[in-house]
Protein backbone atom coordinates (compact mmCIF):
# COMPACT_ATOMS: atom_id res chain seq x y z
CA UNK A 1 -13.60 6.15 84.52
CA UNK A 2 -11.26 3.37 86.01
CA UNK A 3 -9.87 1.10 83.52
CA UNK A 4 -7.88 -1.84 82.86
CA UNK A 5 -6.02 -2.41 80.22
CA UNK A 6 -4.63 -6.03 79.62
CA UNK A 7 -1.25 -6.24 77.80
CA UNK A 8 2.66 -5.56 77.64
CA UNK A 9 3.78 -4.40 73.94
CA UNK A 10 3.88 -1.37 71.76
CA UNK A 11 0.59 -1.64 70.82
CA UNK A 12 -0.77 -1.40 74.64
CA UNK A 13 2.24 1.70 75.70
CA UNK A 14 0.37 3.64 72.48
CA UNK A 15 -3.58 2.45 73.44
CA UNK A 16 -1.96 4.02 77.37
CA UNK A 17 -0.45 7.36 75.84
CA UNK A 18 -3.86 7.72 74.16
CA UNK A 19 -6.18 7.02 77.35
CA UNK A 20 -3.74 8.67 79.67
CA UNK A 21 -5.12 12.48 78.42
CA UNK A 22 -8.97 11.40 78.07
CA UNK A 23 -10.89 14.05 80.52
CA UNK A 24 -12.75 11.35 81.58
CA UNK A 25 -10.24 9.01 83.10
CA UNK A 26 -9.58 8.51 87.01
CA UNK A 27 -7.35 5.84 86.96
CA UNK A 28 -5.30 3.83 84.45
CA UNK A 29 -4.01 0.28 85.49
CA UNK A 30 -1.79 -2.30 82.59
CA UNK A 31 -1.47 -5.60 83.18
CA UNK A 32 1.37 -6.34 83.26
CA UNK A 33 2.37 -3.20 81.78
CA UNK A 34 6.31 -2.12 80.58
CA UNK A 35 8.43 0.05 82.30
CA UNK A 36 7.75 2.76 79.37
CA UNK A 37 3.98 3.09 81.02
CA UNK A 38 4.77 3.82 84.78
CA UNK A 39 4.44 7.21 84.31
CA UNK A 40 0.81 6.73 82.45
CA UNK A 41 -0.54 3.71 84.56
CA UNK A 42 -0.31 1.77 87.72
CA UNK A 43 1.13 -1.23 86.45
CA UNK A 44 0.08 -5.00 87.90
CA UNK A 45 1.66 -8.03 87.46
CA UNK A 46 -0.70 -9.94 86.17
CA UNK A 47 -0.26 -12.28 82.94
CA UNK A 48 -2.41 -11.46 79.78
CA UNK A 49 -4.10 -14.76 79.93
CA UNK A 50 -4.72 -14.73 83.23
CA UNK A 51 -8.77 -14.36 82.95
CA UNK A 52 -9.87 -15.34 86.46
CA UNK A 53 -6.99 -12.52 87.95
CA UNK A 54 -7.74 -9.92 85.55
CA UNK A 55 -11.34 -10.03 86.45
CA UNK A 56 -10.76 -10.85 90.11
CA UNK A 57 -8.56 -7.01 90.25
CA UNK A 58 -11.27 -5.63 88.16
CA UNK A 59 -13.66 -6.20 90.99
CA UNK A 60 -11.67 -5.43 93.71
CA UNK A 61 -10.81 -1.83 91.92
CA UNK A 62 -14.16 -1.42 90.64
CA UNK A 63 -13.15 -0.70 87.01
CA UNK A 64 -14.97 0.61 84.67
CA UNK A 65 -14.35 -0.97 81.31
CA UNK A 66 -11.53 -3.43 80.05
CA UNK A 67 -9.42 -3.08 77.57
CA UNK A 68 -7.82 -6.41 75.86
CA UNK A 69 -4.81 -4.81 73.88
CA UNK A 70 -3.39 -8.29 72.76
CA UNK A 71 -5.50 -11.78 71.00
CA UNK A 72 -4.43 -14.45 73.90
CA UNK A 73 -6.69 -13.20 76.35
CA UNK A 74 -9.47 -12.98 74.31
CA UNK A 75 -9.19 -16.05 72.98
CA UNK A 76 -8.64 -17.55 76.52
CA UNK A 77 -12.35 -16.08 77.23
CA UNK A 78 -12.02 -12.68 79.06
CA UNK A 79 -15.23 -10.94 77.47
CA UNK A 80 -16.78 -13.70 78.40
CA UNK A 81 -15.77 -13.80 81.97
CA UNK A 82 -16.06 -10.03 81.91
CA UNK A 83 -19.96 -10.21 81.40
CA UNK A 84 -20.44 -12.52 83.64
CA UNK A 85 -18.99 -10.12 86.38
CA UNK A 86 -20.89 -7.24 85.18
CA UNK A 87 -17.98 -5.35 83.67
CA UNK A 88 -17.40 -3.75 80.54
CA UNK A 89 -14.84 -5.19 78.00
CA UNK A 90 -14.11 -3.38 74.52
CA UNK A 91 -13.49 -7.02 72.65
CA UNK A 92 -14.64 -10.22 71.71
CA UNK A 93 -16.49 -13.28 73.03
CA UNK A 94 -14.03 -16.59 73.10
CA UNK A 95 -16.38 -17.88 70.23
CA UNK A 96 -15.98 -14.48 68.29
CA UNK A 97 -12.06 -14.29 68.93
CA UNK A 98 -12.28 -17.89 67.36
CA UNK A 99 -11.91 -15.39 63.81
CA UNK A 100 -8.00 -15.45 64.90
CA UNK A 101 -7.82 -18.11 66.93
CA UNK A 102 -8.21 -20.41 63.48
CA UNK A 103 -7.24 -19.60 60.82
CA UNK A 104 -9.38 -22.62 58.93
CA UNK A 105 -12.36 -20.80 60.83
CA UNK A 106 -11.67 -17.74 59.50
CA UNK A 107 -11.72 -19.19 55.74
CA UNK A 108 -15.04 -21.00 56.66
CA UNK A 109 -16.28 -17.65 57.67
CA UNK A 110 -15.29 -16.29 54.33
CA UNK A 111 -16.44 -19.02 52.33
CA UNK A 112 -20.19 -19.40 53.90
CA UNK A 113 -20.43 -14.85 53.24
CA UNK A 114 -18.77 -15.14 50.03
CA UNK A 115 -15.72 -13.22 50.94
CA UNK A 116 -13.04 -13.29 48.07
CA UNK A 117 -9.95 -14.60 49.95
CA UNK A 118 -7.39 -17.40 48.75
CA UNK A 119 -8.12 -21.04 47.49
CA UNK A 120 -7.15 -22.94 50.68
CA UNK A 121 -7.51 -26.38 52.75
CA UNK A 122 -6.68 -27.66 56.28
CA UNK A 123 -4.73 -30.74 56.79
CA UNK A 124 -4.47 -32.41 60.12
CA UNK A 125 -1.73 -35.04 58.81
CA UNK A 126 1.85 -34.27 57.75
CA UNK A 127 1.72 -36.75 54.34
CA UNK A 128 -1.06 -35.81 52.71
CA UNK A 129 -0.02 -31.64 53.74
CA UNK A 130 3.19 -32.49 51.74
CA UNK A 131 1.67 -34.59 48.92
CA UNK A 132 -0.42 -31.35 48.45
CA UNK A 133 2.49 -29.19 48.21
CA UNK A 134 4.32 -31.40 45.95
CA UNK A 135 1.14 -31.45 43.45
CA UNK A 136 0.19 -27.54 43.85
CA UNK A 137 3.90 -26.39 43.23
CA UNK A 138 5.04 -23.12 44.35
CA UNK A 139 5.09 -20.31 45.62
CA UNK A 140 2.30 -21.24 48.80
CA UNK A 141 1.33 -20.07 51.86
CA UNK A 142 1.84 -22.62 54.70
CA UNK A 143 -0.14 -21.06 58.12
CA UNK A 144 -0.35 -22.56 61.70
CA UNK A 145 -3.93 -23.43 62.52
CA UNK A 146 -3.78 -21.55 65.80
CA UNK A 147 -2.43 -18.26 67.68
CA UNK A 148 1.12 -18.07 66.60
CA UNK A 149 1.95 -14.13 67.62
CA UNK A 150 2.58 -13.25 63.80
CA UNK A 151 4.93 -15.86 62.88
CA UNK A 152 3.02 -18.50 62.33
CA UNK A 153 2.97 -17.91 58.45
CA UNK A 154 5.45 -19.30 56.11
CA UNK A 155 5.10 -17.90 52.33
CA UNK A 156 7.35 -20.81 50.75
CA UNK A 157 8.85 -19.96 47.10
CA UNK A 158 10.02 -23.50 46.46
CA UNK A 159 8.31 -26.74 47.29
CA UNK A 160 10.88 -27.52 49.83
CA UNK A 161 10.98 -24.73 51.56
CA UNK A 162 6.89 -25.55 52.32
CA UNK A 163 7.85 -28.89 53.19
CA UNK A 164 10.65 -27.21 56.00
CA UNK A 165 7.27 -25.10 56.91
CA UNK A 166 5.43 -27.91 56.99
CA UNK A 167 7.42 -30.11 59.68
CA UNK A 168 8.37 -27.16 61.27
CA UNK A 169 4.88 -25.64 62.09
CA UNK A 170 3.21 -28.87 63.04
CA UNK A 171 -0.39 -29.74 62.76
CA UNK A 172 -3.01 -29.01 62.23
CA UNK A 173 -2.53 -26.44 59.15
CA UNK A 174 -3.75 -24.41 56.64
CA UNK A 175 -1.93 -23.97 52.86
CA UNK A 176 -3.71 -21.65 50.52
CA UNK A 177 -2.66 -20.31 47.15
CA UNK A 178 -0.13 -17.41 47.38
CA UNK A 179 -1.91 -13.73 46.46
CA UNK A 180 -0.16 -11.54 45.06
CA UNK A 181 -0.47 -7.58 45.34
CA UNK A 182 0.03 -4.96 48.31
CA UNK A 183 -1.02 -6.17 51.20
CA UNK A 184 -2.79 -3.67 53.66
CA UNK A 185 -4.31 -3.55 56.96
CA UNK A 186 -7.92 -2.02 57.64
CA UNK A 187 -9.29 -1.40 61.07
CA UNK A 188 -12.93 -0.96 62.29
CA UNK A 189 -15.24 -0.73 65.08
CA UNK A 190 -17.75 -3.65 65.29
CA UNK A 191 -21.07 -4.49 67.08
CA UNK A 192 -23.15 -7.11 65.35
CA UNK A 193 -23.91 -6.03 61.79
CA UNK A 194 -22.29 -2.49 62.07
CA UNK A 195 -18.87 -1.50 61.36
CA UNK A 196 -17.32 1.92 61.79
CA UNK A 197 -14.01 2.43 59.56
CA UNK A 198 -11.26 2.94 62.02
CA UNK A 199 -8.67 3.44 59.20
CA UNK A 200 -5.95 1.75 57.29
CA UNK A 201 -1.87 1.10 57.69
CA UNK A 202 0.88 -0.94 55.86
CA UNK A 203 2.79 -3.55 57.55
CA UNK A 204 5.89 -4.49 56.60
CA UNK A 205 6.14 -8.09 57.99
CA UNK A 206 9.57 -9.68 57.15
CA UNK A 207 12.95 -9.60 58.88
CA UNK A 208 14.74 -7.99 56.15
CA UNK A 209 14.95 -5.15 53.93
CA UNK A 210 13.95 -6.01 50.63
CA UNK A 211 11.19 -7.99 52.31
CA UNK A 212 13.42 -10.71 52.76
CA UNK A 213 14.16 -13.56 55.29
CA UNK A 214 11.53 -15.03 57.94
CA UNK A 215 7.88 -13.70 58.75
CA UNK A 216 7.67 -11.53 62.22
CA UNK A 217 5.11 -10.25 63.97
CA UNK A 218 5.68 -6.88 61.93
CA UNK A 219 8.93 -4.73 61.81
CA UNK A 220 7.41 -1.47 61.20
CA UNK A 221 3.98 0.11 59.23
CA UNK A 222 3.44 3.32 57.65
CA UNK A 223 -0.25 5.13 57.81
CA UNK A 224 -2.00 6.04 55.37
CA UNK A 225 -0.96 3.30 52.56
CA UNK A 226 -0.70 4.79 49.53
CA UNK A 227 -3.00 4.48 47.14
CA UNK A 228 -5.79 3.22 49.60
CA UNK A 229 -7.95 6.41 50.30
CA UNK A 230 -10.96 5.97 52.61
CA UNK A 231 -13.20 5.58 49.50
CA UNK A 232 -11.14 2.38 49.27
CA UNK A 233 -11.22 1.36 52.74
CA UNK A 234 -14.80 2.06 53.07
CA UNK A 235 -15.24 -0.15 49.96
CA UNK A 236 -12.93 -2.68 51.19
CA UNK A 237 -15.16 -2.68 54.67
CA UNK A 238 -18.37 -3.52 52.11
CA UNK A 239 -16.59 -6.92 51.10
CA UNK A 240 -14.24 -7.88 53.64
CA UNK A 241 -15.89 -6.98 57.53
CA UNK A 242 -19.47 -6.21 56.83
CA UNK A 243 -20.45 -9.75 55.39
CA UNK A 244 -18.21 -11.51 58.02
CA UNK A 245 -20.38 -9.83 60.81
CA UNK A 246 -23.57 -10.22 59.29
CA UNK A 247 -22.54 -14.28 59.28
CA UNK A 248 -21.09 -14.30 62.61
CA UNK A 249 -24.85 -13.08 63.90
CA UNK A 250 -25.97 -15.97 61.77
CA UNK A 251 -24.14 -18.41 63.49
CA UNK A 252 -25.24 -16.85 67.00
CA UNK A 253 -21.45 -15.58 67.78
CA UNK A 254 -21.56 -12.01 67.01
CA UNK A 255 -18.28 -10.06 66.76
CA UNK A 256 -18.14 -6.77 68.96
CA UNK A 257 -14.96 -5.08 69.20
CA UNK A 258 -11.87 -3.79 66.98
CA UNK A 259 -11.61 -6.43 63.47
CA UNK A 260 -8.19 -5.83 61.68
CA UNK A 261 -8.40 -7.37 57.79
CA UNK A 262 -5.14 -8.17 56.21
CA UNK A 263 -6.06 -7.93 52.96
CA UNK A 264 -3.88 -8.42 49.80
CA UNK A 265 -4.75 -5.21 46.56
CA UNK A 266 -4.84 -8.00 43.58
CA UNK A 267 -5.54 -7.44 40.14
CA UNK A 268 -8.95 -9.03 40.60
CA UNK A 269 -9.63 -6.65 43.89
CA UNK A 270 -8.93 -6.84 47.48
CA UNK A 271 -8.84 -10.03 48.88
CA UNK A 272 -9.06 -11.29 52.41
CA UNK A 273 -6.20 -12.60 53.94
CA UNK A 274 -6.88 -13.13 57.71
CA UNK A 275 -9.24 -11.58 60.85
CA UNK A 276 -7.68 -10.23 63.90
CA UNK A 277 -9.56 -9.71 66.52
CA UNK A 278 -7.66 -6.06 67.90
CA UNK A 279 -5.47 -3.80 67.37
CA UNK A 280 -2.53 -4.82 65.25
CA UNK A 281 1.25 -3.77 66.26
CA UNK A 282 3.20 -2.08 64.70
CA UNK A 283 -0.14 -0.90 62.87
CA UNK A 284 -1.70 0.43 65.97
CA UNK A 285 1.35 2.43 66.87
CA UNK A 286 1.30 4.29 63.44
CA UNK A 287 -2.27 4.87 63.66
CA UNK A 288 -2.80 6.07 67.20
CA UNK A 289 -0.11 8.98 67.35
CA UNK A 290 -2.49 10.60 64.62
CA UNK A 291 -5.70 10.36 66.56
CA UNK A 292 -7.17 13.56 67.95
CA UNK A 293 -10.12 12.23 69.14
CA UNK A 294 -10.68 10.70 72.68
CA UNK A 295 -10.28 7.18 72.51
CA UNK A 296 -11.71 6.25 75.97
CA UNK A 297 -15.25 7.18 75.41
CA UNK A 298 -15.09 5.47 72.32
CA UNK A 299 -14.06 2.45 73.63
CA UNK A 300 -16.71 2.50 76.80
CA UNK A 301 -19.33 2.83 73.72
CA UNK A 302 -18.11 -0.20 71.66
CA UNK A 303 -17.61 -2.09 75.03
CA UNK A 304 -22.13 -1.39 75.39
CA UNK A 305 -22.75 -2.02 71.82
CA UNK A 306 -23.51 1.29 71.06
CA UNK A 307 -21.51 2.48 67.74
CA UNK A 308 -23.58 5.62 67.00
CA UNK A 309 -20.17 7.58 68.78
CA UNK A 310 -17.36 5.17 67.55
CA UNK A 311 -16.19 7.82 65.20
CA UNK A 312 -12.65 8.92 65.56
CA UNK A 313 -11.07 11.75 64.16
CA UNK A 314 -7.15 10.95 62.47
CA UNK A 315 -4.95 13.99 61.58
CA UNK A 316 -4.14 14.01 57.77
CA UNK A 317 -0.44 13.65 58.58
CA UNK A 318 1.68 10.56 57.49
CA UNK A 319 3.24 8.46 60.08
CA UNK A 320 5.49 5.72 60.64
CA UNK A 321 6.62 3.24 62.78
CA UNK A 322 9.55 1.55 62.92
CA UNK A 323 9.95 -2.10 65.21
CA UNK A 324 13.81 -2.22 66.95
CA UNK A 325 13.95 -5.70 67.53
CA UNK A 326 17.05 -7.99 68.92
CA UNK A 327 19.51 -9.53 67.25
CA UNK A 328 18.86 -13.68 66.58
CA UNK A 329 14.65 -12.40 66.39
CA UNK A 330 12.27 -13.69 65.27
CA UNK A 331 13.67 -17.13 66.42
CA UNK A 332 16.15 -16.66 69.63
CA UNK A 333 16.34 -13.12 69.96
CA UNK A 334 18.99 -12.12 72.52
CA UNK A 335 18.11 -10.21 75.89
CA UNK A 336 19.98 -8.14 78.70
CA UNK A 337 21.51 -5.33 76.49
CA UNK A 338 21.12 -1.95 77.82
CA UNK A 339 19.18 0.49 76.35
CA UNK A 340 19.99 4.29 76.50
CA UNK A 341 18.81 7.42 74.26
CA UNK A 342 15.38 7.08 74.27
CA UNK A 343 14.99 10.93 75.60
CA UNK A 344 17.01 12.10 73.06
CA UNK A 345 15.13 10.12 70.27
CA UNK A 346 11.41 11.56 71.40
CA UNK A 347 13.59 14.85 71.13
CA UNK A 348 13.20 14.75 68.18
CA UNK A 349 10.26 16.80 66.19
CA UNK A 350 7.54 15.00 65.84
CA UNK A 351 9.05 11.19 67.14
CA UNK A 352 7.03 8.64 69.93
CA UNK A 353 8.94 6.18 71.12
CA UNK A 354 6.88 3.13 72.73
CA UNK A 355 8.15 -0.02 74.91
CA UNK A 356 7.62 -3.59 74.21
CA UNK A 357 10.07 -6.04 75.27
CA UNK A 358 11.60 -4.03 77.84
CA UNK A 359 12.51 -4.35 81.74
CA UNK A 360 14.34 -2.28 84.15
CA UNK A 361 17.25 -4.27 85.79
CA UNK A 362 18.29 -2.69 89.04
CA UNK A 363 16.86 0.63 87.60
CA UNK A 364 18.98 0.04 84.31
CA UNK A 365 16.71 -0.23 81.29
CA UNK A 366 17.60 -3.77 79.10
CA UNK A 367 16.46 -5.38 76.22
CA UNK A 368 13.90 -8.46 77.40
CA UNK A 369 12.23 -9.79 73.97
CA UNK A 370 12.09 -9.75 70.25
CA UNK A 371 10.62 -6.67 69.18
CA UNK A 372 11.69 -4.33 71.82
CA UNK A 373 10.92 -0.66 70.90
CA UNK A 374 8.67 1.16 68.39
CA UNK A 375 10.36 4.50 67.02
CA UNK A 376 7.03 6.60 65.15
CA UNK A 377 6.54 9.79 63.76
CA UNK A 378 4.47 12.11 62.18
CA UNK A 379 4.56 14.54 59.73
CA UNK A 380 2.66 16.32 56.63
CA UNK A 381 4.84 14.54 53.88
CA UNK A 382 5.49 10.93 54.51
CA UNK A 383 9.20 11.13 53.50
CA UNK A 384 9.76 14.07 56.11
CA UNK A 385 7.75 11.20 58.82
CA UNK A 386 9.94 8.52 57.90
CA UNK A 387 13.11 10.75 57.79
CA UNK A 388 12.38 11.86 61.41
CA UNK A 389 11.75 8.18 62.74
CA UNK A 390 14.86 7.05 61.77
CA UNK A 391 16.71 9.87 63.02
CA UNK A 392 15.28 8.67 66.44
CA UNK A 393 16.29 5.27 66.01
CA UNK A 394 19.52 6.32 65.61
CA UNK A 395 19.57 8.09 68.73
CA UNK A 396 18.98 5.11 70.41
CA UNK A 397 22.24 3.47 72.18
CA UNK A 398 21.91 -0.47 72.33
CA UNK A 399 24.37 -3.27 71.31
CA UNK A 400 22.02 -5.76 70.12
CA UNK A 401 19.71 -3.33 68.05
CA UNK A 402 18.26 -4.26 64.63
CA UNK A 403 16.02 -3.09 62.27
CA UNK A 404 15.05 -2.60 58.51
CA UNK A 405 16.00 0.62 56.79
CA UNK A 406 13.51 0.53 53.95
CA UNK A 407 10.11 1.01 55.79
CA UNK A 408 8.22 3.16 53.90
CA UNK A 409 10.30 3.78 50.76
């Protein structure tokens, strides 16, 4: 099979690694790809939301199937454009994609399949968003309306930090009641009604250890969670996915692709937090180095519709991954420092390393986002997985490096 696959991060160098040895591959193209894939893919430099390009190379190298790694293309319509070409895309319809495009859609959604999730409203003004603050107290969630690449989320513990969030996120919003538990992340495979459990990680989502300091896109995930077996994630599919899809089909926007469910472990039960519509990152990263299965065919499957062999096969090892991000992220994180030690990092027993906001400068490898690298590993005992990843991080030469130490403890 040809394929495409549409993204730049962690999440897409791991989705590569894992297509890269299917049998059934011919050729592997990532747009636009990181320089930690040229040895896996034919890279093209096309931009993620670039719909009508995508499709127009898709056609000109006759691919196969499509795979959307990040939630800006689909949003922007590329299963859509994809079946109107004739070519097979493992995600989401715009409409479908809406589930992260919105986050007042999603709670809609919820609401109308009786999904337990937090007590929330949408406000489209900034007075009456801060009158509501100022009567519901704190601690509240304060969440940009829209695609915000994980850091559109503000969990306020005073009143004025929610009125900071407030002003600073813009309208329209959404504020719901803060939950309070463990928050997990569950992954299937969806076609209309069906879902097929994919499996289950823990993201750790602020800046600091402790988690302390602002909301990222996620600075590292361990896999399993403990505590959350696949009884419980099977259970949690019951409540959280299975009712959403049956009321997307109602509506006449069917999902069909990979659903990722925050949800928050309360006293009263899990609880939904938010829909994305893919693979999450640093969650995919942690999940994928402990597939055996081959993903490819799988994927060619979901992209028809046809779940009966969506079932993948995980390794009962722990794993880990751990986000190296640049100094001044997740607001101005600073680019151009050179990167060296990655070699002797994946040296290391066990250890992946995979690129995200990298770029080679006159053959020199430098720093060229937020969330630059993503150390994992992989072991029988989760404290021998997370020992190992961060013995690889600290292989790993570069000025502006930072990162939490307490993932997974």
């Amino acid at each position: 099979m040809r394929v495409l696959l549409v993204g730049s991060g962690g999440r897409e160098h791991a989705l590569a690694t894992c297509l890269a040895r299917s049998p059934s591959l011919s050729a592997l193209y990532a747009a636009p790809g990181n320089p930690g894939m040229t040895s896996l893919a034919t890279l093209v430099p096309l931009k993620v939301d670039d719909v009508s390009g995508l499709v127009a190379f898709a056609k000109e190298q006759k691919i196969d199937l499509i795979v959307p790694g990040p939630e800006a293309p689909l949003v922007a319509g590329l299963a859509d454009a994809c079946a109107d070409a004739g070519i097979p895309c493992a995600g989401p319809t715009r409409a479908a994609a809406l589930l992260e495009g919105s986050k007042a859609f999603t709670k809609e959604v919820a609401d109308a399949a009786a999904i337990p999730t937090a007590k929330w409203e949408r406000f489209e003004e900034e007075a009456p968003a801060l009158e509501f603050v100022r009567r519901r107290g704190a601690p509240i969630v304060v969440k940009a309306d829209g695609l915000a690449a994980g850091k559109g989320v503000v969990v306020a513990l005073s009143v004025d930090e929610a009125e900071d969030a407030i002003r600073k996120l813009g309208m329209p919003l959404v504020i719901e009641e803060c939950l309070v538990g463990e928050e997990v992340s569950l992954f299937a495979f969806c076609s209309d009604e069906k879902a097929v459990l994919i499996g289950a990680a823990r993201d750790h989502k602020r800046l600091g250890d402790g988690d302390t300091g602002p909301n990222t896109g996620g600075m590292g995930a361990i896999s399993p969670p403990p505590g959350f077996d696949r009884a419980a994630q099977e259970k949690a599919l019951d409540l959280s996915v299975r009712p959403m899809l049956a009321e997307m089909v109602r509506r006449g926007t069917p999902f069909r692709g990979v659903i990722f469910a925050g949800l928050m472990l309360t006293n009263e039960g899990p609880k939904l937090i938010e829909y994305n519509v893919r693979f999450g990152d640093p969650e995919a990263q942690a999940l994928l180095i402990r597939l055996k299965s081959d993903l490819l065919p799988i994927l060619a499957a979901l992209a028809d519709g046809n779940l009966d062999h969506a079932a993948a096969d995980f390794s009962d090892e722990a794993s880990i991954s751990l986000v190296l991000a640049a100094n001044g992220y997740p607001d101005a994180a600073k680019k151009g420092g050179r990167i060296s030690g990655i070699e002797r990092a994946e040296a290391v027993p066990g250890v992946s390393v995979f690129h995200a906001g990298t770029k080679l400068v006159d053959g020199v490898l430098v720093a060229d986002g937020g969330r630059v690298l993503t150390v994992c590993a992989k072991a029988t005992m989760p404290e021998d997985a997370r020992r190992l990843a961060y013995e690889g991080a600290s292989a790993i030469q570069w000025e502006d490096k930072i990162f939490r130490t307490d993932i997974g403890l």
